[in-house]
Each structure stands twice: as structure tokens, then as C-alpha cells.
N, C-alpha and C. Protein backbone atom coordinates (compact mmCIF):
# COMPACT_ATOMS: atom_id res chain seq x y z
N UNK A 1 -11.65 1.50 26.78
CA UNK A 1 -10.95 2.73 27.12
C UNK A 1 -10.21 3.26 25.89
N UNK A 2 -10.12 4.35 25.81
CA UNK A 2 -9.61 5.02 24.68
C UNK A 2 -8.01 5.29 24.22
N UNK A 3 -7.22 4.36 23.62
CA UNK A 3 -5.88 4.15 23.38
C UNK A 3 -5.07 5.54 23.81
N UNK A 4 -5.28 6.68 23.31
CA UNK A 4 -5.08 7.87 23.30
C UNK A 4 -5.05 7.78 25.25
N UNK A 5 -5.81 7.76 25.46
CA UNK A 5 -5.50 7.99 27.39
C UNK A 5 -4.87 7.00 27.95
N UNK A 6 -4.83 5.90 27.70
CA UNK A 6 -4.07 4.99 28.01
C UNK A 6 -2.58 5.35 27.71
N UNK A 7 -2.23 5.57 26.49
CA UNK A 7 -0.69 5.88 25.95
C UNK A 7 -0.13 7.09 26.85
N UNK A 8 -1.15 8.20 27.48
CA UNK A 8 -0.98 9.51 27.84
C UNK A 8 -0.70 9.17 29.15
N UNK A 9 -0.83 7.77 29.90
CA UNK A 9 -0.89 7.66 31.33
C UNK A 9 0.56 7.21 31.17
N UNK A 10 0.81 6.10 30.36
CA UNK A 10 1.92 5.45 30.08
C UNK A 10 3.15 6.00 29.83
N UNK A 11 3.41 6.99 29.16
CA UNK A 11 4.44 7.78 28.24
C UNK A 11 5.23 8.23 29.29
N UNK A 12 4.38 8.97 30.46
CA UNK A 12 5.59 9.60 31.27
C UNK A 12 6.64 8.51 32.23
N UNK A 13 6.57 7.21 31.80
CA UNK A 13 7.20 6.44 32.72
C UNK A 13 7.63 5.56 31.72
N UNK A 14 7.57 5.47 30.54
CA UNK A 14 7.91 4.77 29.33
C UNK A 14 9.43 3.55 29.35
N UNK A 15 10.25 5.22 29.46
CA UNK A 15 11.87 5.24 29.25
C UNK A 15 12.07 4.71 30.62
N UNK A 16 11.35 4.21 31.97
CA UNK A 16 12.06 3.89 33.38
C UNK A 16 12.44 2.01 32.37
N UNK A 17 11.66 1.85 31.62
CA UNK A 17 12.26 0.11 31.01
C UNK A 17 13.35 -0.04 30.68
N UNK A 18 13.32 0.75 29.97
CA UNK A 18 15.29 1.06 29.79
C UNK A 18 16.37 1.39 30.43
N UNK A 19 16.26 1.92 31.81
CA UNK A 19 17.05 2.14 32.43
C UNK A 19 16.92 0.98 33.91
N UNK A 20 15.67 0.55 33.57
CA UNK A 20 15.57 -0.61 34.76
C UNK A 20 16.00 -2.36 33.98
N UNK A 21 15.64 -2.39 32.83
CA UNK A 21 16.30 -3.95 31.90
C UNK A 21 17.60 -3.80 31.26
N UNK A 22 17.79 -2.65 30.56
CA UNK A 22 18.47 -2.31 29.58
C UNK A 22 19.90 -1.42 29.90
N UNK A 23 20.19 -1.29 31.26
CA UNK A 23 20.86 -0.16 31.87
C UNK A 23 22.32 -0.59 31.52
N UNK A 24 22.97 -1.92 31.52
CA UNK A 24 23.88 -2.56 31.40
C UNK A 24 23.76 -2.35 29.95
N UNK A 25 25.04 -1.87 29.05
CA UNK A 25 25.43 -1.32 28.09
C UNK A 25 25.93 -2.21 27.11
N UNK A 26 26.86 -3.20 27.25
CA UNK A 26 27.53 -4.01 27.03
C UNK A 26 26.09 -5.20 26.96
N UNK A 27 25.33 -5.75 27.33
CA UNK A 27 24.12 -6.91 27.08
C UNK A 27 22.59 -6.08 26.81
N UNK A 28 22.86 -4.71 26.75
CA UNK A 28 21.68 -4.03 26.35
C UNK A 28 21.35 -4.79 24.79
N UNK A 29 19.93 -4.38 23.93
CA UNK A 29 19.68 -5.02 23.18
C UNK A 29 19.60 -4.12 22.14
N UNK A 30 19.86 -2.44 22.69
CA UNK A 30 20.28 -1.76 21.95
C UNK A 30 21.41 -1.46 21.45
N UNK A 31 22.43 -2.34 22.11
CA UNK A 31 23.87 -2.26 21.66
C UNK A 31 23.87 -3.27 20.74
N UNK A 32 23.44 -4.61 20.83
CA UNK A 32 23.04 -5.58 19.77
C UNK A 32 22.75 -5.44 18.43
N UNK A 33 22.00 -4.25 18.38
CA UNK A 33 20.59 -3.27 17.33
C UNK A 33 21.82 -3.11 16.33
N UNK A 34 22.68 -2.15 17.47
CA UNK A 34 23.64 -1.18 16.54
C UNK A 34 24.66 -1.86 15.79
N UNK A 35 24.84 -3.16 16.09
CA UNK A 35 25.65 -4.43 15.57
C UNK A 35 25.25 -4.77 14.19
N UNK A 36 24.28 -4.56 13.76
CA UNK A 36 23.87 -4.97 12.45
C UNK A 36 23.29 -3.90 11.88
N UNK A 37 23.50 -2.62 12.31
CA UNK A 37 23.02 -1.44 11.10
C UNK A 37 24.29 -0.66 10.92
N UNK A 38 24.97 -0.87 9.68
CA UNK A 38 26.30 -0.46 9.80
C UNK A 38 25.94 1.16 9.39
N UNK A 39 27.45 1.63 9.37
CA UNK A 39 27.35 3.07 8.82
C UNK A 39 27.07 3.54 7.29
N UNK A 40 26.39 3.47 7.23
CA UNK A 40 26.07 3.53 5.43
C UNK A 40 24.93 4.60 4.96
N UNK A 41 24.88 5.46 3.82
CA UNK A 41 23.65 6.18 3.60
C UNK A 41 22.49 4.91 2.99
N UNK A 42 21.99 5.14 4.36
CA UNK A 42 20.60 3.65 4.42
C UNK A 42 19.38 4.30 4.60
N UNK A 43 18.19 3.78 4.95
CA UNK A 43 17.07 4.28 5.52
C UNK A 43 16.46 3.01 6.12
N UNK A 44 16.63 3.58 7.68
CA UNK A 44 15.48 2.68 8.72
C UNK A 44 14.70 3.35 9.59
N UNK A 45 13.43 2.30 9.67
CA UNK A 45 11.94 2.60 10.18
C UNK A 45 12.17 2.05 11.12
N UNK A 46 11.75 2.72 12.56
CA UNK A 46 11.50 1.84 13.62
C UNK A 46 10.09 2.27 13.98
N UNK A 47 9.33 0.86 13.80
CA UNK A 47 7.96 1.04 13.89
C UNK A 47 7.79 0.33 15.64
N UNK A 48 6.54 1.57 15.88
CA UNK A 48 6.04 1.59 17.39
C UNK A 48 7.16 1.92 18.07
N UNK A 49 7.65 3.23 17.73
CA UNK A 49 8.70 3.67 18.28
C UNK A 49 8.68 4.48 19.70
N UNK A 50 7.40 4.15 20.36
CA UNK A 50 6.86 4.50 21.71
C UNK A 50 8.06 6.52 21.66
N UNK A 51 9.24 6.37 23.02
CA UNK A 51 9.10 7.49 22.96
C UNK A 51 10.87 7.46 21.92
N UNK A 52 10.99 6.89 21.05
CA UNK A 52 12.12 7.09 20.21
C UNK A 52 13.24 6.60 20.94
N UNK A 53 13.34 5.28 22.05
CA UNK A 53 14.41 5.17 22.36
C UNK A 53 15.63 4.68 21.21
N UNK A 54 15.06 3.36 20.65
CA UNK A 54 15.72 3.18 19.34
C UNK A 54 16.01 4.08 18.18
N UNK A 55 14.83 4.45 17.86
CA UNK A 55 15.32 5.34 16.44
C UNK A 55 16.63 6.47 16.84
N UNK A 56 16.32 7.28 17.97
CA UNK A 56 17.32 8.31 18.60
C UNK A 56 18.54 7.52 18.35
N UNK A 57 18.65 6.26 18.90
CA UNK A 57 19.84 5.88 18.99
C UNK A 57 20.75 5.27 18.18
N UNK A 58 19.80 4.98 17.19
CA UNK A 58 20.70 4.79 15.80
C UNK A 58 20.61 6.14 15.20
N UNK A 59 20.22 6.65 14.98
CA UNK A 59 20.53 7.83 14.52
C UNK A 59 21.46 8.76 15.20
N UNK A 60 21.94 8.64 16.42
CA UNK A 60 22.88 9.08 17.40
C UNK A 60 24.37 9.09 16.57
N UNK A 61 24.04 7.68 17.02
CA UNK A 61 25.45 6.37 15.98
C UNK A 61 26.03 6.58 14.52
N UNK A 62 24.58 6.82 13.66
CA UNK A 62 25.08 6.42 12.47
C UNK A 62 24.17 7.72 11.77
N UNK A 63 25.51 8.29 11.56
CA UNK A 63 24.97 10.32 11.28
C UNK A 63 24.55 9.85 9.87
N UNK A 64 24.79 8.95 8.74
CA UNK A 64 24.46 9.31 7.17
C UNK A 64 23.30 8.09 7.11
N UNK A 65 22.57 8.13 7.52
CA UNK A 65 21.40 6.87 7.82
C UNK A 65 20.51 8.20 8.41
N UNK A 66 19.04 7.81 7.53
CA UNK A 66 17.99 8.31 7.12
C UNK A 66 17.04 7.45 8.70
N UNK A 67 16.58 7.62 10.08
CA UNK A 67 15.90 7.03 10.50
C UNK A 67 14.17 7.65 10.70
N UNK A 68 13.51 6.36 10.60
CA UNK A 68 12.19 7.53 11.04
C UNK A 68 11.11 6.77 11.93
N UNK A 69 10.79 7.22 12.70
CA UNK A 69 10.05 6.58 13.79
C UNK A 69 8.78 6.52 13.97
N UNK A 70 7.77 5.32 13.61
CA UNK A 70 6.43 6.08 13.64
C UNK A 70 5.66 5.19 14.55
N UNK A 71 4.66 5.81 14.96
CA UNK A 71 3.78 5.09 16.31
C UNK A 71 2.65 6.07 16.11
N UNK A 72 1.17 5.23 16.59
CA UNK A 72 -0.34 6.25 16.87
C UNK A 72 0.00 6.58 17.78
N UNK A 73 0.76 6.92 18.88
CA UNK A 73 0.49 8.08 19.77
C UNK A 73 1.05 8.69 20.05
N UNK A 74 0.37 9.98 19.62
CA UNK A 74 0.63 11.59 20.18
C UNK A 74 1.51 11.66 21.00
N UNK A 75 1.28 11.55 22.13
CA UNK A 75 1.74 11.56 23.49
C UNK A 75 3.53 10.95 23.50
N UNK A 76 3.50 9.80 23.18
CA UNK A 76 4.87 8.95 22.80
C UNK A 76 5.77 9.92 22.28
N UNK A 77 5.20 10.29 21.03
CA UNK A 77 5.85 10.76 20.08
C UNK A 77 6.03 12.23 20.11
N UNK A 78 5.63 12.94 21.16
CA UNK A 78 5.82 14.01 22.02
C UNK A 78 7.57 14.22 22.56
N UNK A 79 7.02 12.99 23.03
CA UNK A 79 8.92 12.80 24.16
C UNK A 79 9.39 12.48 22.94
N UNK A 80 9.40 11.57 22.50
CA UNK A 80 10.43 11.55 21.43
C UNK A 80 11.31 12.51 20.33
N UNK A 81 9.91 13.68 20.00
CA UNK A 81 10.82 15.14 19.62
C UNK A 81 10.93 15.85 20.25
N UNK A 82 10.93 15.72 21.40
CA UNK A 82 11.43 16.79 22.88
C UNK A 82 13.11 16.11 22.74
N UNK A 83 13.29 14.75 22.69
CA UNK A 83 14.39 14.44 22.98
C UNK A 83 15.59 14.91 22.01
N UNK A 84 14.78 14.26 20.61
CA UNK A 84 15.32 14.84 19.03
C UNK A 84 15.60 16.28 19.26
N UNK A 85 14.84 17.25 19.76
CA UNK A 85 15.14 18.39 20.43
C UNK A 85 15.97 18.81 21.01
N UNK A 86 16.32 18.20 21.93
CA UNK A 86 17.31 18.55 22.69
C UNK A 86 18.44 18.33 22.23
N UNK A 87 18.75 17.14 21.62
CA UNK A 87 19.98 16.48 20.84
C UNK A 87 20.41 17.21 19.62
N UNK A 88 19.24 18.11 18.95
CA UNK A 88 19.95 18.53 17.81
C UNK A 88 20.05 17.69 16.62
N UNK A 89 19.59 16.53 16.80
CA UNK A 89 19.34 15.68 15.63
C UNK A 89 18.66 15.54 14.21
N UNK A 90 19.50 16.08 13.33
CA UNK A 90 18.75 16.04 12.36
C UNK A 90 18.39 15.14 11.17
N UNK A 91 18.68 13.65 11.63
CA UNK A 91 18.43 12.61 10.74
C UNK A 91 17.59 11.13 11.20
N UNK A 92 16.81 12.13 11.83
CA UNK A 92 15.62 11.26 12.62
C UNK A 92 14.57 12.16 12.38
N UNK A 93 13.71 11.47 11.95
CA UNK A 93 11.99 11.89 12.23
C UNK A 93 10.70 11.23 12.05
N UNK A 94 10.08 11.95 13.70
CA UNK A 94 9.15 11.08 13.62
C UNK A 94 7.30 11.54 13.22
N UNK A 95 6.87 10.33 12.98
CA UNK A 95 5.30 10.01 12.30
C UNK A 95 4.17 9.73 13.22
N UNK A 96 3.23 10.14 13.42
CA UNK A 96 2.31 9.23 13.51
C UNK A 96 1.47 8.12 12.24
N UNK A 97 1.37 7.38 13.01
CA UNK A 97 0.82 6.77 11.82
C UNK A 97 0.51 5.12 12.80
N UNK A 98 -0.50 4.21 11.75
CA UNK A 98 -0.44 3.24 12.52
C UNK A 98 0.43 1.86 11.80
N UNK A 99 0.58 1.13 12.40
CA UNK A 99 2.09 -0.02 12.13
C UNK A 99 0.86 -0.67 11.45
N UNK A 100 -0.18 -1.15 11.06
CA UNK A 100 -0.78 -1.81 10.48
C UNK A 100 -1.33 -1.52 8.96
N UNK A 101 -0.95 0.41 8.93
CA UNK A 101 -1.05 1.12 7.63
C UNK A 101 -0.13 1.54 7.41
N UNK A 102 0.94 1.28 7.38
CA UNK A 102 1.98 2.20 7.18
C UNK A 102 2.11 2.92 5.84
N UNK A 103 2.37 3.89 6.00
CA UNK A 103 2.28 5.21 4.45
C UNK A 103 3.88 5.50 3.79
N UNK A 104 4.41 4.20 3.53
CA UNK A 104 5.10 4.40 2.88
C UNK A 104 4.91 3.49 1.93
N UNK A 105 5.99 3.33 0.65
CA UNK A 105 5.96 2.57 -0.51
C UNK A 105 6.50 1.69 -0.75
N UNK A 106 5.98 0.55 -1.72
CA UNK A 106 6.64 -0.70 -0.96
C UNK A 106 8.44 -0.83 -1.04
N UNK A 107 8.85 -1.72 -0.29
CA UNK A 107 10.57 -1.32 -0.63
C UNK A 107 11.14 -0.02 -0.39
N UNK A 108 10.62 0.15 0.40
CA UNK A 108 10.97 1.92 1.20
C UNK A 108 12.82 1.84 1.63
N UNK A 109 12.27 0.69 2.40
CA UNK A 109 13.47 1.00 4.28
C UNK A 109 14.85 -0.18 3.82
N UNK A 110 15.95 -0.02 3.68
CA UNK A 110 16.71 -0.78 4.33
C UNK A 110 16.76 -1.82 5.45
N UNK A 111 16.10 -1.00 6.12
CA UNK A 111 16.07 -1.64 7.76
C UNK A 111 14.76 -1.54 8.75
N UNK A 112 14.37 -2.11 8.70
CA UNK A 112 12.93 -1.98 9.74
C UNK A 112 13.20 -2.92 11.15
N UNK A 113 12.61 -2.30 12.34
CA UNK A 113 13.10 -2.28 13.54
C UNK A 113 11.54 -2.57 14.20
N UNK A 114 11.57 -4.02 14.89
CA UNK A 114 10.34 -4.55 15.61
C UNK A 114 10.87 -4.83 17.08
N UNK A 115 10.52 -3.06 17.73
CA UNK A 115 11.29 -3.41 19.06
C UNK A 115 10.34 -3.31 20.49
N UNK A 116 10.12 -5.14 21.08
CA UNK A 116 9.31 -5.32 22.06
C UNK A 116 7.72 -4.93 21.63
N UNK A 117 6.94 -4.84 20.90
CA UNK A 117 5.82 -5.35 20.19
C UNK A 117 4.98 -6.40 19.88
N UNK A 118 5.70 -7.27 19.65
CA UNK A 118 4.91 -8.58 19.23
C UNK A 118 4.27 -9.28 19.97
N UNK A 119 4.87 -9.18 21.69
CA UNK A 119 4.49 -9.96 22.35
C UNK A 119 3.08 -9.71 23.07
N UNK A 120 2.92 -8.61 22.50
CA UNK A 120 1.58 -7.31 23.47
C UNK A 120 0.56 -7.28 22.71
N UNK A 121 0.53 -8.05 21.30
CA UNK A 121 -0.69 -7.95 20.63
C UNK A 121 -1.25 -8.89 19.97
N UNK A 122 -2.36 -8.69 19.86
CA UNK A 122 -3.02 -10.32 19.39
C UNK A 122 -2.49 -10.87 17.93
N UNK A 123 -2.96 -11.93 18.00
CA UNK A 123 -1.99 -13.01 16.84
C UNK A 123 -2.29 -11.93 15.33
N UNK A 124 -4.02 -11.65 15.28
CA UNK A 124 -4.41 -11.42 13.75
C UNK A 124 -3.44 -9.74 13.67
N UNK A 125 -3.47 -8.69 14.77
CA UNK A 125 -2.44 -7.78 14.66
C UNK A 125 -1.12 -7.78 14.39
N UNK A 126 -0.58 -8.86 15.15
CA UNK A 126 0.51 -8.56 14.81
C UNK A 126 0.85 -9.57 13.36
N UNK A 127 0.33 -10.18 12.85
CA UNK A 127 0.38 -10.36 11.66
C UNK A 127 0.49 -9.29 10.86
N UNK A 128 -0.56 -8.01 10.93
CA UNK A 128 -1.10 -7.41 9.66
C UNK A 128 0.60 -6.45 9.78
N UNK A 129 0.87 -6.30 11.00
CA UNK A 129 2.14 -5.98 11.37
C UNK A 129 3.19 -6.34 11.11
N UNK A 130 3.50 -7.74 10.51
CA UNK A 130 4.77 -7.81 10.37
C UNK A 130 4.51 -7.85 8.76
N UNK A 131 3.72 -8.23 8.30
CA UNK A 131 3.09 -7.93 6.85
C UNK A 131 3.62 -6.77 6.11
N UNK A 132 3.59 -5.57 6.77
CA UNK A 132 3.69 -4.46 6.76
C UNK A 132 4.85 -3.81 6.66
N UNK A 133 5.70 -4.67 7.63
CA UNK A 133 7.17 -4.51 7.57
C UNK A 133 7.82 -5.07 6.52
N UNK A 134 7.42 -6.03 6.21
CA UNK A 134 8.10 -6.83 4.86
C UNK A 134 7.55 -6.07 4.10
N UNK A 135 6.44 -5.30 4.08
CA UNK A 135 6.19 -5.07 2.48
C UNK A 135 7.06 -3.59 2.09
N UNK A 136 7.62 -2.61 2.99
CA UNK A 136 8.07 -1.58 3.25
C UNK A 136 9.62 -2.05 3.18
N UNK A 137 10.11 -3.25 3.29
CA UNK A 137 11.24 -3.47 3.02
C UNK A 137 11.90 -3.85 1.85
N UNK A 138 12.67 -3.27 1.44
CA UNK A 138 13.98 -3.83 0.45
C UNK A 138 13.60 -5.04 0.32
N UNK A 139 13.77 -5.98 -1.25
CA UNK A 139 14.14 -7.01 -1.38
C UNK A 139 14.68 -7.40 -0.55
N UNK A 140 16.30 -6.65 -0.37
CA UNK A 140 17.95 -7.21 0.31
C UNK A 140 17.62 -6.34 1.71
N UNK A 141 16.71 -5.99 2.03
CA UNK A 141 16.51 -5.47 3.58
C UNK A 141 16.34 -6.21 4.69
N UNK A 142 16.36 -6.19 5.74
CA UNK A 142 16.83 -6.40 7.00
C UNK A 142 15.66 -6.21 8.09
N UNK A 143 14.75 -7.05 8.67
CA UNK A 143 14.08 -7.24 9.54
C UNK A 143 14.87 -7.46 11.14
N UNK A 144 14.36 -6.21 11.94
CA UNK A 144 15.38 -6.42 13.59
C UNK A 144 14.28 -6.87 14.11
N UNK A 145 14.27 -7.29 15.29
CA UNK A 145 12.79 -7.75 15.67
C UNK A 145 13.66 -8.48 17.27
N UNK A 146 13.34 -6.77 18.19
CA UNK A 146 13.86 -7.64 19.56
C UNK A 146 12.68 -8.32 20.59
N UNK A 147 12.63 -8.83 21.29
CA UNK A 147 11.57 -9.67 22.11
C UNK A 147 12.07 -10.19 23.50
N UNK A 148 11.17 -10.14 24.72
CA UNK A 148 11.43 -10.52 26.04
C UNK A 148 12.48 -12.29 25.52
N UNK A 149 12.90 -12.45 26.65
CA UNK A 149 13.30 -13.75 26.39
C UNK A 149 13.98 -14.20 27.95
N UNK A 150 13.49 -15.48 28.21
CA UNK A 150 13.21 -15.34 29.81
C UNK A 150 14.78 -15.53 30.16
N UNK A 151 14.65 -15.16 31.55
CA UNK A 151 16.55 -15.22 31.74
C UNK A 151 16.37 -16.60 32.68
N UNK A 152 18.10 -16.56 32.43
CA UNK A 152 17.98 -18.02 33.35
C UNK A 152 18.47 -18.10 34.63
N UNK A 153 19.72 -16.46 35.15
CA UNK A 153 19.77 -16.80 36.18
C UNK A 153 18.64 -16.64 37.64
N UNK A 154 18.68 -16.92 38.42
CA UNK A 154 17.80 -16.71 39.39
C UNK A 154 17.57 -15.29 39.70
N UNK A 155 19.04 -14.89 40.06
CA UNK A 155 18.34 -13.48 39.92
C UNK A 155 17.70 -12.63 39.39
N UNK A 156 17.69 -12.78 37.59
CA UNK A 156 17.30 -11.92 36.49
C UNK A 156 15.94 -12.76 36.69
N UNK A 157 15.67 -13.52 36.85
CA UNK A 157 14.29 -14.56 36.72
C UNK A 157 13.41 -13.59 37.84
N UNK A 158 13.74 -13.22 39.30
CA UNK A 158 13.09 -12.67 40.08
C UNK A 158 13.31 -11.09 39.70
N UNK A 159 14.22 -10.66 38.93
CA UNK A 159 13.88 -9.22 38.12
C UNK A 159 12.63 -9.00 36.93
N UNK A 160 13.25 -10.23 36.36
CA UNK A 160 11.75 -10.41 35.44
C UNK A 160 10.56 -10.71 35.59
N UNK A 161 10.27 -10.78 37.02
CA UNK A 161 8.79 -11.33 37.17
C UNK A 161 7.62 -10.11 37.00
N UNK A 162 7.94 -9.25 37.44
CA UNK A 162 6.86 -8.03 37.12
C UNK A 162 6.42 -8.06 35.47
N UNK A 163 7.61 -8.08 35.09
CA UNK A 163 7.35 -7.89 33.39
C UNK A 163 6.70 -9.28 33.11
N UNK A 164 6.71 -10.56 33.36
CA UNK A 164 5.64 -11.53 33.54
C UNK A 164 4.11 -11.08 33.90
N UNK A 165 4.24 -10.77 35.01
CA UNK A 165 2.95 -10.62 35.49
C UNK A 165 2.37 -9.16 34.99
N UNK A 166 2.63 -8.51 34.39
CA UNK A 166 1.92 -7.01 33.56
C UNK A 166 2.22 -7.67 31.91
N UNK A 167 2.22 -8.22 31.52
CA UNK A 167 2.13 -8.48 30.41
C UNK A 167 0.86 -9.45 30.04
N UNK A 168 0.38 -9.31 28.90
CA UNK A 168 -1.23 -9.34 28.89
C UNK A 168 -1.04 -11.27 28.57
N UNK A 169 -2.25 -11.94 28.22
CA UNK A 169 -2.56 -13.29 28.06
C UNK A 169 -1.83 -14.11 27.17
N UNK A 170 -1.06 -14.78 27.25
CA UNK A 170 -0.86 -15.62 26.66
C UNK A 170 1.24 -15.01 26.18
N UNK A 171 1.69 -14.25 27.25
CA UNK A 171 2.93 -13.88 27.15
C UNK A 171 3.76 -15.50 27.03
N UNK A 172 3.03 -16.10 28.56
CA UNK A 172 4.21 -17.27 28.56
C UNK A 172 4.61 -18.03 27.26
N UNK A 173 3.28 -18.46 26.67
CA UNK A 173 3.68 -18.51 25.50
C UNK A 173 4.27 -18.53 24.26
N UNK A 174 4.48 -17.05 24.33
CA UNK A 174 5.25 -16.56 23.19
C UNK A 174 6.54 -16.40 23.68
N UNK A 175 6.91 -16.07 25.06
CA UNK A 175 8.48 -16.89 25.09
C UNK A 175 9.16 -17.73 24.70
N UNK A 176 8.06 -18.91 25.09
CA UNK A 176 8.71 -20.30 24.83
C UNK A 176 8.23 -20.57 22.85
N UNK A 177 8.16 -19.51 22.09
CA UNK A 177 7.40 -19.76 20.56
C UNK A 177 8.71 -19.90 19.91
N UNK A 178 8.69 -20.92 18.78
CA UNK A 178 9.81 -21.24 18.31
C UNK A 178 9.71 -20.29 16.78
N UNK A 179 10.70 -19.18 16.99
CA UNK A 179 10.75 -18.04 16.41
C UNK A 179 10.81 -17.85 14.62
N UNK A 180 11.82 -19.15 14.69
CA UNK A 180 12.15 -19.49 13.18
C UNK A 180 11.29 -19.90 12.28
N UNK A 181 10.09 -20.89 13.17
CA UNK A 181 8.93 -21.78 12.54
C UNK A 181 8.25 -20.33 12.51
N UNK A 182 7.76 -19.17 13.15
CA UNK A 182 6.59 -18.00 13.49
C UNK A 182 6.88 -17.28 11.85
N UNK A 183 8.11 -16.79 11.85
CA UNK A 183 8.27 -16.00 11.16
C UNK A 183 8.68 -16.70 9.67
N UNK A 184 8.98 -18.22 9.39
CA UNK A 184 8.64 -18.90 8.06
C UNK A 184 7.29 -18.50 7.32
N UNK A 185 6.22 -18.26 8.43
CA UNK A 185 4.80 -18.50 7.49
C UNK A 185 4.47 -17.00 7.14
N UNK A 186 5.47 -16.00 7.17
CA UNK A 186 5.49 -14.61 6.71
C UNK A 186 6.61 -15.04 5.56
N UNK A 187 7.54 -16.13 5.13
CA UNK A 187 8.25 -15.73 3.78
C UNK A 187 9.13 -15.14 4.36
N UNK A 188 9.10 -14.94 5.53
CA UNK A 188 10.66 -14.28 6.47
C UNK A 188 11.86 -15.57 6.91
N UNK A 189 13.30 -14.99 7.18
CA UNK A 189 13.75 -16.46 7.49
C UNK A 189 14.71 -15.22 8.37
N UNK A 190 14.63 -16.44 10.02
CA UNK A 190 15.29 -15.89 10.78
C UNK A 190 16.96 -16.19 10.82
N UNK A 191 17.79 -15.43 9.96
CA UNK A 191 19.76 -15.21 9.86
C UNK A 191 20.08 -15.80 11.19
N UNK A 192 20.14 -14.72 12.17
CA UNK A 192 21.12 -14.50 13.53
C UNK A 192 19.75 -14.12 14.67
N UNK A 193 20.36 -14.79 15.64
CA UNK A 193 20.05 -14.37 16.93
C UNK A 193 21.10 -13.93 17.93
N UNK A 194 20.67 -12.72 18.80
CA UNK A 194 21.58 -12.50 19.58
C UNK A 194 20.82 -12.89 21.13
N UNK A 195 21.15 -13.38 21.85
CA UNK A 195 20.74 -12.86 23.68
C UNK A 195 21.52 -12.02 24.37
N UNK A 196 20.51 -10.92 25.20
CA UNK A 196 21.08 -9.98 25.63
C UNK A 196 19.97 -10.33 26.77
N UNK A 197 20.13 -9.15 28.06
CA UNK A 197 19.97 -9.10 29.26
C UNK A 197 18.41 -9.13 29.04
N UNK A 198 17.55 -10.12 29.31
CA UNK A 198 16.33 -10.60 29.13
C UNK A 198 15.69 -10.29 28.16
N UNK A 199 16.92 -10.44 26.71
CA UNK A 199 16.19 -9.85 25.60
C UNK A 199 16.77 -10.95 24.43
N UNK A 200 16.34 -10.94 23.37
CA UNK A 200 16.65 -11.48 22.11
C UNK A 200 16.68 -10.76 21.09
N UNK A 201 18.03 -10.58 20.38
CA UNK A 201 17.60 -9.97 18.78
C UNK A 201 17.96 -10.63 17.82
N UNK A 202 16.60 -10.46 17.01
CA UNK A 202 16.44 -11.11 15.73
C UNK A 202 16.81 -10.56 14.11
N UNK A 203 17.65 -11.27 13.38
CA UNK A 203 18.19 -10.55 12.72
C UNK A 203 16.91 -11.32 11.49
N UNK A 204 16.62 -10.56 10.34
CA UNK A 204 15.50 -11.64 9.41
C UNK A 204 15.64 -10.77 8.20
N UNK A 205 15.74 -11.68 6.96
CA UNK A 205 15.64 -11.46 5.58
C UNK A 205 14.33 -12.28 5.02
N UNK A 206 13.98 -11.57 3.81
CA UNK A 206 12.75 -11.60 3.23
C UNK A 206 13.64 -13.42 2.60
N UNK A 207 12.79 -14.54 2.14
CA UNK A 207 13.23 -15.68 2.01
C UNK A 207 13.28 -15.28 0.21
């Protein structure tokens, strides 16, 4: 099936994840995000920026920070400058482009942003993917990299089960993947972790 129709079915219901995992403000994983990109004239990429929930929102936050958001689909990236639109924002913009080519130069970004991705694509992708991110980063730059992370109370456990069961082969998996050992054999070394409401963020410098 053709990515392009798939993304076009998807998009209009995108943003219900965020307001159904992420709604709680205070353990959101976007409040986490904003914890480690201080106010500074910086530049960050948030790659597979579906419909710009992240990039919007650091760029919301942090007016002298350069953000830019890029993802292959059209459609995504539709809502995303409808939203930029509406907001008036002028230190966000977004790309198409694909996370496996990215068209920038190496040592571009300050900050590059891997948010909920990794777990949705096969091993040799998301390699060429995080590849990509390091190579676009600063020496002294800053890898975010948030990811499901199973909850423990009972209740969040029976909230999280849908997102179990729609998530493609080999999810359980990569829950239980020991994050620090994954991202050593990229020359990455994982700083800080945060847990947030069935989420994890990863803070990572080039080694």
C-alpha cells in the first residue's frame, strides 16, 4: 500500500495520542522535552515530526531557537502549517524530506528530537535513522529520543493495551531493550533518563 494513503488516513486523528497519553501536563513527555532545551539562540530538528506536535511546542517556549520539522508526508505536514498558521509562529519550519536522507550538513542542529519512532520501524531503518541524526548533530549536541515505556500501575497498564496491540512485531521487545547497550553501538551514550506517563525521555551525547 502506498505510504502517502496510509499517512492521509492517519493524519486526521494523529494529535487524539496526545490528548489521550499525554493530556496530563505535569508527566507529559513534552514537558520533559522542554527540560533540556534551554532558552538560547540554538537550532533543533525534530525529525518525523508527524503533525508538528513537538517542534510547535518548543518553538512556542523558546522564541530565539531556530526549530524545523521534517517528515515524508504531505498530509502530516499539512496540519502542522495549518497549526504554525494559526499560531503566528515564526521560528518553526517545516520540510518534507525523508529521516533516512536528511538534507542538511553535517553538524547542522544543536538539538535533534527522536519522538516515538523507533519503536515502529525495522532494526536496518531505524539505524540509517539514528545515523542520520548524529551526523546532523553538533559535536556538543544533544540527542532527545522519547519512546513507549510500559507503565506499571494497573490502571495505565489497561490504558496502554491498545497501544500494545496496534503496534507492529516485535514492540514487546523493544520495551523491555536495554537502551544504553542500543544506542553504544551508534558512538551515542545515553546522559539522563526521564519517565513520564507511559513514556521515557532520553537525553544522548555523541561519545
Amino acid at each position: 500500500m502506498n505510504n502517502q494513503l496510509v499517512y492521509r488516513g492517519i493524519a486526521k486523528f494523529y494529535d487524539v495520542l496526545e490528548h489521550t497519553y499525554f493530556r496530563n501536563k505535569v508527566r507529559s513527555p513534552r514537558t520533559a522535552v522542554m527540560k533540556f532545551i534551554k532558552e538560547s539562540d540554538q537550532t533543533v530538528l525534530d525529525i518525523c515530526t508527524g503533525t508538528g506536535a513537538n517542534a510547535l511546542e518548543i518553538a512556542r517556549c523558546r522564541e530565539i531557537t531556530q526549530v524545523y520539522g521534517i517528515d515524508r508526508s504531505k498530509n502530516m505536514l499539512l496540519m502542522a502549517n495549518e497549526k504554525r498558521s494559526i499560531e503566528k509562529l515564526h521560528n518553526v519550519d517545516f520540510k518534507e524530506m525523508d529521516a533516512t536522507n536528511i538534507k542538511f550538513k553535517d553538524g547542522t542542529f544543536d538539538v535533534a528530537l527522536l519522538s516515538l519512532v523507533l519503536h515502529e520501524t525495522l532494526t536496518e531503518l531505524a539505524s540509517k535513522i539514528i545515523k542520520e541524526a548524529k551526523r546532523v548533530l553538533k559535536d556538543s549536541g544533544m540527542l532527545i529520543v522519547v519512546e513507549w515505556e510500559q507503565p506499571k500501575s494497573l490502571f495505565q497498564r489497561i490504558c496502554f493495551l491498545p497501544i500494545r496491540l496496534c503496534e507492529p512485531q516485535g514492540f514487546h521487545e523493544f520495551l523491555h531493550r536495554d537502551m544504553y547497550e542500543y544506542f553504544e553501538q551508534y558512538g551515542l551514550q545515553v546522559l539522563d533518563k526521564v519517565s513520564c506517563n507511559y513514556s521515557k525521555v532520553l537525553v544522548i551525547k555523541k561519545r
